[in-house]
C-alpha atoms as a PDB file:
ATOM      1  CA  UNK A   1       0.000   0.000   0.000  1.00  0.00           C
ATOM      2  CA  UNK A   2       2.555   2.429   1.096  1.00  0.00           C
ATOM      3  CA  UNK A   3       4.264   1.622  -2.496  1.00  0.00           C
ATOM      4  CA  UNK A   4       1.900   2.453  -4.323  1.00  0.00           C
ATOM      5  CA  UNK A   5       1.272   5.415  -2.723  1.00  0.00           C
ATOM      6  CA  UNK A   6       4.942   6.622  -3.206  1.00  0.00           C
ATOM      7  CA  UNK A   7       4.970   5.419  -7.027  1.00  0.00           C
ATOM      8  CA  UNK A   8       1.562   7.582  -7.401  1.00  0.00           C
ATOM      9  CA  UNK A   9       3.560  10.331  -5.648  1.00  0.00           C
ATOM     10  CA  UNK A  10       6.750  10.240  -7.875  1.00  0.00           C
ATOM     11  CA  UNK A  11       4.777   9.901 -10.996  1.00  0.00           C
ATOM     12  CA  UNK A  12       2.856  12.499 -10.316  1.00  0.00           C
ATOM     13  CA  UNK A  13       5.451  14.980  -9.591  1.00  0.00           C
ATOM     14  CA  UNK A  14       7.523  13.189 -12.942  1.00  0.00           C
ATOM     15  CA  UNK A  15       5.057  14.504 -15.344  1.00  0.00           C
ATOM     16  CA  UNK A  16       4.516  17.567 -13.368  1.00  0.00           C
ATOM     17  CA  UNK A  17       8.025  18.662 -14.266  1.00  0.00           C
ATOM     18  CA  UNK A  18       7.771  16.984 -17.553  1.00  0.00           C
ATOM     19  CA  UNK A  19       4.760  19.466 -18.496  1.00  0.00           C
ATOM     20  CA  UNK A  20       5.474  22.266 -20.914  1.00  0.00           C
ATOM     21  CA  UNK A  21       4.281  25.409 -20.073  1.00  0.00           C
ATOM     22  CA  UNK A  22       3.000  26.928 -23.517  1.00  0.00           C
ATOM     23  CA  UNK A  23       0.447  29.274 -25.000  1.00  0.00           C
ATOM     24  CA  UNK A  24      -1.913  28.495 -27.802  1.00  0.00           C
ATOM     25  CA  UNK A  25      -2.713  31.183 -30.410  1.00  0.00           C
ATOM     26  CA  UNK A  26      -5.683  31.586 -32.620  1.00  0.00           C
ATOM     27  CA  UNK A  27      -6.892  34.460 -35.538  1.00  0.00           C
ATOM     28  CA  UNK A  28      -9.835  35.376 -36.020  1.00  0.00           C
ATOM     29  CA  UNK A  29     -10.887  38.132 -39.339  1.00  0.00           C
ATOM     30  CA  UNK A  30     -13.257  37.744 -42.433  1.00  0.00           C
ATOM     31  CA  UNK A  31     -16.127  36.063 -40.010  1.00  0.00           C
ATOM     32  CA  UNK A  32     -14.127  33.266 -38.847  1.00  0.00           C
ATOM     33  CA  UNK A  33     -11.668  31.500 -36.356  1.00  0.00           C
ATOM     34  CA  UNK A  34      -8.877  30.181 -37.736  1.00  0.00           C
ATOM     35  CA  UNK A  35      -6.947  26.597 -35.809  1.00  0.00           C
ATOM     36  CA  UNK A  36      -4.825  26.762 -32.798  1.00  0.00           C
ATOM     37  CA  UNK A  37      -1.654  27.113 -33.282  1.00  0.00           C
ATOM     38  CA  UNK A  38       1.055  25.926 -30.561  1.00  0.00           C
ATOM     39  CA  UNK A  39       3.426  28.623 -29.532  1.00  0.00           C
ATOM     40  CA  UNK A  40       6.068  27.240 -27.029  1.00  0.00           C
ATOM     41  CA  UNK A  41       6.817  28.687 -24.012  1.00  0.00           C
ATOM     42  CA  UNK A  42      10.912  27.142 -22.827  1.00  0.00           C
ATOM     43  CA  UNK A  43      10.567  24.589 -20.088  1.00  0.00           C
ATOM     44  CA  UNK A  44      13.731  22.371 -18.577  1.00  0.00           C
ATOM     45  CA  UNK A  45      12.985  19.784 -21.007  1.00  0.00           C
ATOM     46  CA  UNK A  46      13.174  21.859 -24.268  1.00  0.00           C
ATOM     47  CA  UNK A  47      14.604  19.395 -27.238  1.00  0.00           C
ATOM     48  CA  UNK A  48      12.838  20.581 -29.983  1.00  0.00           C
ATOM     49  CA  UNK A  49      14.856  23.400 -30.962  1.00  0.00           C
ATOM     50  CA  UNK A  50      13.029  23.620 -34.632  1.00  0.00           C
ATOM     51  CA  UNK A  51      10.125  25.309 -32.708  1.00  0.00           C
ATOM     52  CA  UNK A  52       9.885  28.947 -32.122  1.00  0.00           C
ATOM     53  CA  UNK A  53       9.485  29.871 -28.260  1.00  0.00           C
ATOM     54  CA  UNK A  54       8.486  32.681 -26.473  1.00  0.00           C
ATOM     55  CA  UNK A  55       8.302  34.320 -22.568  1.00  0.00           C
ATOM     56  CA  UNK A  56       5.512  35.900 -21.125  1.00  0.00           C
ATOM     57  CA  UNK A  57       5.471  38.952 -18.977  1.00  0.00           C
ATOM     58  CA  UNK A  58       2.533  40.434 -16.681  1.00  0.00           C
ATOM     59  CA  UNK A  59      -0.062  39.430 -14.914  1.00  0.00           C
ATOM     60  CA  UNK A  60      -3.934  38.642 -15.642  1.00  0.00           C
ATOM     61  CA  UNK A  61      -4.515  42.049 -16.336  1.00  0.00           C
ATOM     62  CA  UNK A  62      -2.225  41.942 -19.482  1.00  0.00           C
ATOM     63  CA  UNK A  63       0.766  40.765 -20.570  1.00  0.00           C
ATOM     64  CA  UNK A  64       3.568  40.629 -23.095  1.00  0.00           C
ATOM     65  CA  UNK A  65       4.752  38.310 -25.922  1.00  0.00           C
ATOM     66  CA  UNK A  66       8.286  38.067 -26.453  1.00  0.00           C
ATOM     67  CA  UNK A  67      10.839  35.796 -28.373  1.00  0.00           C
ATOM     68  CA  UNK A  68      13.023  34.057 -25.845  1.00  0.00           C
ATOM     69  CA  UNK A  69      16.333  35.336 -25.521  1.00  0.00           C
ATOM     70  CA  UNK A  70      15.233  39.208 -26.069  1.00  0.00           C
ATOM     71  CA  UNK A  71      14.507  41.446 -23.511  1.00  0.00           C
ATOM     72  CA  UNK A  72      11.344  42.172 -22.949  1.00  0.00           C
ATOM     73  CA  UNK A  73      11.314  45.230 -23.807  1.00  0.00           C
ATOM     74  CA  UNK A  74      11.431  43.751 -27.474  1.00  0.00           C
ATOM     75  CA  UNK A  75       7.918  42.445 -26.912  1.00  0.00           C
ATOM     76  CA  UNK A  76       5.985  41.150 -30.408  1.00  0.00           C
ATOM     77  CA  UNK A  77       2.474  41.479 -28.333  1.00  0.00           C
ATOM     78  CA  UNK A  78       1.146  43.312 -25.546  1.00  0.00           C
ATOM     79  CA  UNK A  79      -2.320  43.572 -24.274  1.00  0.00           C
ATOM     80  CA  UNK A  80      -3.438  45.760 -21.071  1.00  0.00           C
ATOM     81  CA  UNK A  81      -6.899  45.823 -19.547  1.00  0.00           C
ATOM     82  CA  UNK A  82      -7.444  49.573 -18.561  1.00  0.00           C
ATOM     83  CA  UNK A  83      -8.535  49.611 -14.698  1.00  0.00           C
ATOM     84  CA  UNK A  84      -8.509  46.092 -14.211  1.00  0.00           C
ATOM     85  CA  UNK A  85     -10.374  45.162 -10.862  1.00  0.00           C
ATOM     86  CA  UNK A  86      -9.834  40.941  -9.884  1.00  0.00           C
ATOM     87  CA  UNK A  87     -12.817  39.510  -9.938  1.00  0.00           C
ATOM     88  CA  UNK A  88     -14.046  38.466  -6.493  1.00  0.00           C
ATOM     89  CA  UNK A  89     -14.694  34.341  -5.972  1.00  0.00           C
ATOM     90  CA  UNK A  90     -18.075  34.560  -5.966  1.00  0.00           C
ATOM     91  CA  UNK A  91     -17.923  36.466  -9.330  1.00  0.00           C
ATOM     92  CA  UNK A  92     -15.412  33.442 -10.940  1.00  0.00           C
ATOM     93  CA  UNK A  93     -18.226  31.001  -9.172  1.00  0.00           C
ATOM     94  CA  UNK A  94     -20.951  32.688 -10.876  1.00  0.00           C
ATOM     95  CA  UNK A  95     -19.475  33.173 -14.543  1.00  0.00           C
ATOM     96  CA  UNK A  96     -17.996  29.801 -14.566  1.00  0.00           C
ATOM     97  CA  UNK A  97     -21.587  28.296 -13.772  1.00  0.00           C
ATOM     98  CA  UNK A  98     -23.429  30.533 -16.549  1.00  0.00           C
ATOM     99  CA  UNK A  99     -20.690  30.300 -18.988  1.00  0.00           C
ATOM    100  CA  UNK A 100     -19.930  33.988 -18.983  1.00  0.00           C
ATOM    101  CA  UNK A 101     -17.165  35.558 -19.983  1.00  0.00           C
ATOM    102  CA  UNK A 102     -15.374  38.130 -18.099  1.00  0.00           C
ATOM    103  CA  UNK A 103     -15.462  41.361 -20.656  1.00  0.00           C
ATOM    104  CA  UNK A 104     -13.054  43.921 -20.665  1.00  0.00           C
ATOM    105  CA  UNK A 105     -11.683  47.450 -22.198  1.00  0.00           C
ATOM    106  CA  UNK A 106      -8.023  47.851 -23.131  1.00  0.00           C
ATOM    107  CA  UNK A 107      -5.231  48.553 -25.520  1.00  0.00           C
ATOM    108  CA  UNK A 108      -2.927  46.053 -27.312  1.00  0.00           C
ATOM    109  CA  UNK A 109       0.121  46.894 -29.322  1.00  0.00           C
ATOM    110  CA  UNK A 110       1.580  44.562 -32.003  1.00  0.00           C
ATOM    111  CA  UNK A 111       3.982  45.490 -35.309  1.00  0.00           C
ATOM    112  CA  UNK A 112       3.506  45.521 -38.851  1.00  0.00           C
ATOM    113  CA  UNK A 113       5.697  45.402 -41.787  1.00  0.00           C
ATOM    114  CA  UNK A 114       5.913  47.527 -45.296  1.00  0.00           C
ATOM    115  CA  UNK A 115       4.669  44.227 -46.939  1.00  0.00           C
ATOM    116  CA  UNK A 116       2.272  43.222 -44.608  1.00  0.00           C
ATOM    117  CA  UNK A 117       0.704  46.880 -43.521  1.00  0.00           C
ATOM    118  CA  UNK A 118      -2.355  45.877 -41.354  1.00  0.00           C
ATOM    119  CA  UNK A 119      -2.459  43.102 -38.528  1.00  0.00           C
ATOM    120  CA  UNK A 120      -5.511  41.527 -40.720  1.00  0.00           C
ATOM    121  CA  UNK A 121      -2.386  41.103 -43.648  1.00  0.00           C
ATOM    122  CA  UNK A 122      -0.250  39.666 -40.556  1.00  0.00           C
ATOM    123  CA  UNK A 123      -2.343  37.019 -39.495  1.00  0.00           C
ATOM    124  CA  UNK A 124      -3.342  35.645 -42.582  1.00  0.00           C
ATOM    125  CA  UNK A 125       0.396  35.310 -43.165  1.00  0.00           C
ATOM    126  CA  UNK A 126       1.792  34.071 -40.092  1.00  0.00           C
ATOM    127  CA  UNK A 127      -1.228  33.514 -37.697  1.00  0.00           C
ATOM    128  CA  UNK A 128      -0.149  35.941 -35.139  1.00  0.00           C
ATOM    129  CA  UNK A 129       1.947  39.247 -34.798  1.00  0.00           C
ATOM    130  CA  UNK A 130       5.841  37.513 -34.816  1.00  0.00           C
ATOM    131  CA  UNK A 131       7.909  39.182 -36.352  1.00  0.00           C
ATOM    132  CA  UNK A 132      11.261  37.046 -35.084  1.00  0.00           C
ATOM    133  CA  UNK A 133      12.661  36.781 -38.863  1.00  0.00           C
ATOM    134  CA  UNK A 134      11.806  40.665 -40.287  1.00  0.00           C
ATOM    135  CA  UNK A 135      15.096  41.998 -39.233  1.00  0.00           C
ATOM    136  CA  UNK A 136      16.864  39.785 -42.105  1.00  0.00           C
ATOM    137  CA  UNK A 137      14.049  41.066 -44.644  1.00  0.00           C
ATOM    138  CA  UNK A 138      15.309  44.183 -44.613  1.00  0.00           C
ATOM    139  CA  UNK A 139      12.169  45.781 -44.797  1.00  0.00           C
ATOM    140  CA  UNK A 140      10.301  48.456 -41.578  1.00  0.00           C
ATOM    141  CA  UNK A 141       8.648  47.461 -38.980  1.00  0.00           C
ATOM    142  CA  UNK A 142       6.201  49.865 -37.499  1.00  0.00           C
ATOM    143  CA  UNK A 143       4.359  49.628 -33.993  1.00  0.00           C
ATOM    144  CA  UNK A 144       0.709  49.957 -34.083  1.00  0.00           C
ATOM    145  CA  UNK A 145      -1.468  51.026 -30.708  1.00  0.00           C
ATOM    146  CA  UNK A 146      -5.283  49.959 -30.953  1.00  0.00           C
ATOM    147  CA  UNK A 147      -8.370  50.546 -28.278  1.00  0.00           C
ATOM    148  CA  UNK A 148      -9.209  46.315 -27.693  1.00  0.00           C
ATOM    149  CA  UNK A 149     -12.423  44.443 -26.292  1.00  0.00           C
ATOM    150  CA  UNK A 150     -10.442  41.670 -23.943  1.00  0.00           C
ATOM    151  CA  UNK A 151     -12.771  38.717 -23.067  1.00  0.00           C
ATOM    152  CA  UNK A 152     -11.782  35.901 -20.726  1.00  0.00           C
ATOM    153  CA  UNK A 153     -13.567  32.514 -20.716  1.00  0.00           C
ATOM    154  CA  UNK A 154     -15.098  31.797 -17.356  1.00  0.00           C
ATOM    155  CA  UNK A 155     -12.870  29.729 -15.307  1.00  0.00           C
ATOM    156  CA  UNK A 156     -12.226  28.055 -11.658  1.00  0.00           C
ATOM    157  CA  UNK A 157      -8.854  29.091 -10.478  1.00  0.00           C
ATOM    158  CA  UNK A 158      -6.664  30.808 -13.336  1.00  0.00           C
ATOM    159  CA  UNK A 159      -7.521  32.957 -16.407  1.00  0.00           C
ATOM    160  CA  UNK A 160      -6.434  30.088 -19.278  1.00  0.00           C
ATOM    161  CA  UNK A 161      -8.575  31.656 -22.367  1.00  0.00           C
ATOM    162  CA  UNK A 162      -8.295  35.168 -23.448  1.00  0.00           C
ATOM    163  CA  UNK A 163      -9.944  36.748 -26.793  1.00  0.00           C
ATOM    164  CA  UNK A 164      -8.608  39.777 -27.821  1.00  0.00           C
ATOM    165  CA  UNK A 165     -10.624  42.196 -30.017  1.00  0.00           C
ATOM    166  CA  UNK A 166      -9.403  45.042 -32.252  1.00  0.00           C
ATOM    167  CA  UNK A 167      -8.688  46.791 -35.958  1.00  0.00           C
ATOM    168  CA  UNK A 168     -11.967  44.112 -37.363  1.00  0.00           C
ATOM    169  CA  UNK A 169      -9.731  41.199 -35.922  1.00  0.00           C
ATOM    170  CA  UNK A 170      -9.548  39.261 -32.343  1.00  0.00           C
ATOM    171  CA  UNK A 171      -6.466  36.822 -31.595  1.00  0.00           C
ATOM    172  CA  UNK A 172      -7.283  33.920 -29.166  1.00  0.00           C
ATOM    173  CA  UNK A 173      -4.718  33.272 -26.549  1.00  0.00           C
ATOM    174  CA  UNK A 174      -5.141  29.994 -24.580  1.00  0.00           C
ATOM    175  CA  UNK A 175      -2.338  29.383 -21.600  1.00  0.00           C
ATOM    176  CA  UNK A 176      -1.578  26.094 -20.702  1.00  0.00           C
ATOM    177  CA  UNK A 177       0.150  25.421 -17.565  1.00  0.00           C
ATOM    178  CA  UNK A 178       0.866  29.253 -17.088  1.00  0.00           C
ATOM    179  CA  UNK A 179      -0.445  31.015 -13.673  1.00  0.00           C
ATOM    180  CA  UNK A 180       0.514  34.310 -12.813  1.00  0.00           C
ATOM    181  CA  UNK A 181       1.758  34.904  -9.414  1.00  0.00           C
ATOM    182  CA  UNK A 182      -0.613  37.126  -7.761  1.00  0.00           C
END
């Protein structure tokens, strides 16, 4: 009995540490939502060095995108909610059991280039704002600043699903094993 226990015990903290931490990205423009897309978030156990990965910086409230290795400061996303306010428990308790999402006003900045002017011409090309390879293209980048609708699926204990609204577009940003330390 008492091995078992201890083999449930290591096992579970095995693929606890074994568990990438990543976010999923989706596009949304001309009427419809586009697939997930994986973007990986570094993790101890990184061996797949063909992906692209990224670090997150902020809180619930908003947050930033960046390639791993920059500084964030060299963010390729950022979304803030203006005056965000946590949501007390009861509030999570009652969204969660109505299915309601938590609906926000904000501002997100992202970059375009001279051959892909609008963030509707950068997601249909890449599926979200990266712009890790422009600096070899040899071509400007420009920052763009636009008023957002955030939403956040309802949820138990962490924000996991946020849907980000703005310029006739909305990018989908699911975390998976992220929490933000309050």
């Amino acid at each position: 009995m008492i091995r078992r226990r201890l083999l449930l015990v290591v096992v579970s903290v095995l693929l606890a540490i074994a568990a990438k931490a990543q976010i999923r990205t989706c596009a949304y423009y001309d009427g419809y939502w586009g697939e997930w897309k994986d973007q990986w978030l570094p993790s101890l156990f990184s061996s797949t060095p063909e992906k692209m990965y990224y670090d997150l910086y902020g809180n619930e409230s908003g947050f930033i995108i960046y390639n791993k290795g920059d500084h964030p400061s060299d963010y390729i996303f950022k979304f803030q909610i203006n005056n965000y306010v946590p949501p007390s428990k009861q509030q999570i308790k009652e969204h969660y059991k109505r299915k309601e999402w938590f609906t926000y006003t904000g501002t997100v900045e992202y970059y375009v280039v001279e051959s892909a002017p609008t963030i509707k011409e950068i997601l249909k090309k890449w599926g979200f704002p990266i712009y890790h390879d422009w600096p070899t293209r040899n071509e400007p980048i420009a920052k763009r600043i636009a008023n957002s609708t955030i939403k956040i699926a309802p949820y138990q204990k962490h924000p996991e699903l946020y849907n980000i609204w703005f310029d006739d577009v909305a990018i989908g940003i699911q975390l998976v094993y992220v929490h933000f330390k309050n």
